[in-house]
C-alpha atoms as a PDB file:
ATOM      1  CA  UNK A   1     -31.161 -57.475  20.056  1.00  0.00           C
ATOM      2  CA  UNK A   2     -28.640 -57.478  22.578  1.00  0.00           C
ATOM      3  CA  UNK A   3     -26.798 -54.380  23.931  1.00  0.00           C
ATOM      4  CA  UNK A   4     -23.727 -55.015  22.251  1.00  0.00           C
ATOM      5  CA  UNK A   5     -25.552 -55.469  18.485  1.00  0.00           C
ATOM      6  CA  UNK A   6     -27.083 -51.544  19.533  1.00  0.00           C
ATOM      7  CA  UNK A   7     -23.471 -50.011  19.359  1.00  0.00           C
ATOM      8  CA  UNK A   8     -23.120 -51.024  15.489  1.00  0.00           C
ATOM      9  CA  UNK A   9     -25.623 -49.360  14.008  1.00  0.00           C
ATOM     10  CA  UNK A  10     -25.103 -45.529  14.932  1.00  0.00           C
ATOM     11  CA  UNK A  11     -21.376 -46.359  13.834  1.00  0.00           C
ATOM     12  CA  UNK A  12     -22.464 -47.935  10.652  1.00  0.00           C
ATOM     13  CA  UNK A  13     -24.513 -45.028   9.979  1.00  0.00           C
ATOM     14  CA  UNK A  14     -21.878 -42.070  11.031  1.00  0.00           C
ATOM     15  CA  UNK A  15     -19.425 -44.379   8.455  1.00  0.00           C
ATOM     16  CA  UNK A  16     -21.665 -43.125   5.626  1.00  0.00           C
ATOM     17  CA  UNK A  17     -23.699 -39.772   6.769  1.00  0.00           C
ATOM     18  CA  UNK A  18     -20.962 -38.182   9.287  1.00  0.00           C
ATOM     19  CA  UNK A  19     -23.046 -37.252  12.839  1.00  0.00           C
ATOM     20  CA  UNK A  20     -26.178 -39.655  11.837  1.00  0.00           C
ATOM     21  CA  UNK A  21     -25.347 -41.837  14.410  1.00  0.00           C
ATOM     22  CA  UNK A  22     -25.276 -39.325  16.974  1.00  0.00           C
ATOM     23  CA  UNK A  23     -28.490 -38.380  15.899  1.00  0.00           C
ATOM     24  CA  UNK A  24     -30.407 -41.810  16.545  1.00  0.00           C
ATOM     25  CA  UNK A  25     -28.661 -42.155  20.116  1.00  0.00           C
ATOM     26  CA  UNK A  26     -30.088 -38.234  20.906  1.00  0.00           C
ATOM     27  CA  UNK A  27     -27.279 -36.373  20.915  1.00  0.00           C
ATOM     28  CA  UNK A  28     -28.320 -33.373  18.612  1.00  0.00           C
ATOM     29  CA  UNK A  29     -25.430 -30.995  19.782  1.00  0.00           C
ATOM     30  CA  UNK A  30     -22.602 -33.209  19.260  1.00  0.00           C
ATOM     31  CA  UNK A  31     -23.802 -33.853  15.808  1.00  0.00           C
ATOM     32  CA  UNK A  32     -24.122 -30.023  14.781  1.00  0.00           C
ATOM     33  CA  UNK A  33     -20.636 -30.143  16.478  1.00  0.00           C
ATOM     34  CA  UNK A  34     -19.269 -32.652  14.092  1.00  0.00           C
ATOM     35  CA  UNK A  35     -20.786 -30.939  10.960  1.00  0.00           C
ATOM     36  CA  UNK A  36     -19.098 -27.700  12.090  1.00  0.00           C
ATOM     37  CA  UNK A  37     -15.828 -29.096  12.195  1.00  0.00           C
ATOM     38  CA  UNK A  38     -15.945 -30.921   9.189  1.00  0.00           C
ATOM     39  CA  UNK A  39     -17.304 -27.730   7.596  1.00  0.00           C
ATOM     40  CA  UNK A  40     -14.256 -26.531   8.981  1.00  0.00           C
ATOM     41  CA  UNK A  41     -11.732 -29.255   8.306  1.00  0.00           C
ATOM     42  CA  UNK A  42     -13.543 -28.884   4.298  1.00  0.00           C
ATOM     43  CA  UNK A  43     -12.558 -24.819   4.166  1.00  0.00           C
ATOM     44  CA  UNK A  44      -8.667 -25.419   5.651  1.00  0.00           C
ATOM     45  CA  UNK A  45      -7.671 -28.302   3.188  1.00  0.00           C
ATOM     46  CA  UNK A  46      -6.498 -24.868   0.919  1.00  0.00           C
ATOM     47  CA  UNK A  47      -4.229 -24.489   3.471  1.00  0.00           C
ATOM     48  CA  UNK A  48      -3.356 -27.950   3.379  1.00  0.00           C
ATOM     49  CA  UNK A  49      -4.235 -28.910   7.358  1.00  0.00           C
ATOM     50  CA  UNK A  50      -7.633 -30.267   6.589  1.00  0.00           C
ATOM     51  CA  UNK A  51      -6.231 -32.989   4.829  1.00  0.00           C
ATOM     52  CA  UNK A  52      -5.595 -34.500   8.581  1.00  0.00           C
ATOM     53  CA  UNK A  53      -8.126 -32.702  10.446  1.00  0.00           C
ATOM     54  CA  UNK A  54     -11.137 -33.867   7.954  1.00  0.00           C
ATOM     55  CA  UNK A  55     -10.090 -37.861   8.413  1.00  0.00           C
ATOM     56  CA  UNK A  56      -9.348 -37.442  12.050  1.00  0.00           C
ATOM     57  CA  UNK A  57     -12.982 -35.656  13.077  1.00  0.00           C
ATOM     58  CA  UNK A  58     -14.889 -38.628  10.505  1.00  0.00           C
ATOM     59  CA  UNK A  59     -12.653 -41.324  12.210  1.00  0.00           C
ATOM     60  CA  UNK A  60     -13.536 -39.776  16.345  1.00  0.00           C
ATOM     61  CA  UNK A  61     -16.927 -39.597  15.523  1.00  0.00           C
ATOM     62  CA  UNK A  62     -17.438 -42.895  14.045  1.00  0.00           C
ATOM     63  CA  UNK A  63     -15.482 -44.201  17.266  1.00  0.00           C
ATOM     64  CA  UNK A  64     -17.767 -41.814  19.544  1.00  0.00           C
ATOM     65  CA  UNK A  65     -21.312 -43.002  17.913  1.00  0.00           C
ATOM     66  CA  UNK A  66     -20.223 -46.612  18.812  1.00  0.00           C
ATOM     67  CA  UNK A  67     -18.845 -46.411  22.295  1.00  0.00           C
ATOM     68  CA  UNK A  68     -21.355 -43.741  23.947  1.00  0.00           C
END
């Protein structure tokens, strides 16, 4: 597989289970990272600001577990 066809898959896998991808390419800290502030982003939607923080953390990390 070439190097470019390697970037996909962590993506495609963050896209369903958020921090998967950073799992496969090794990076165990950034994916407990990611599940904090999603855990996070979950507890302040009752204040109404995880509505954007919550899409915005999923989106980065998607994003981050195809270009590192």
């Amino acid at each position: 597989m070439s190097e470019n066809g390697t970037h996909g898959v962590p993506a495609l896998l963050s896209f369903f289970v958020p921090g998967l991808g950073q799992i496969i390419k090794g990076e165990i800290f950034k994916a407990i990272g990611i599940w904090i502030g999603l855990l996070i982003g979950w507890l302040l939607t009752f204040v109404l600001i995880g509505f954007i923080l919550v899409p915005l953390i999923w989106l980065w990390q998607i994003y981050d577990a195809y270009n590192n």
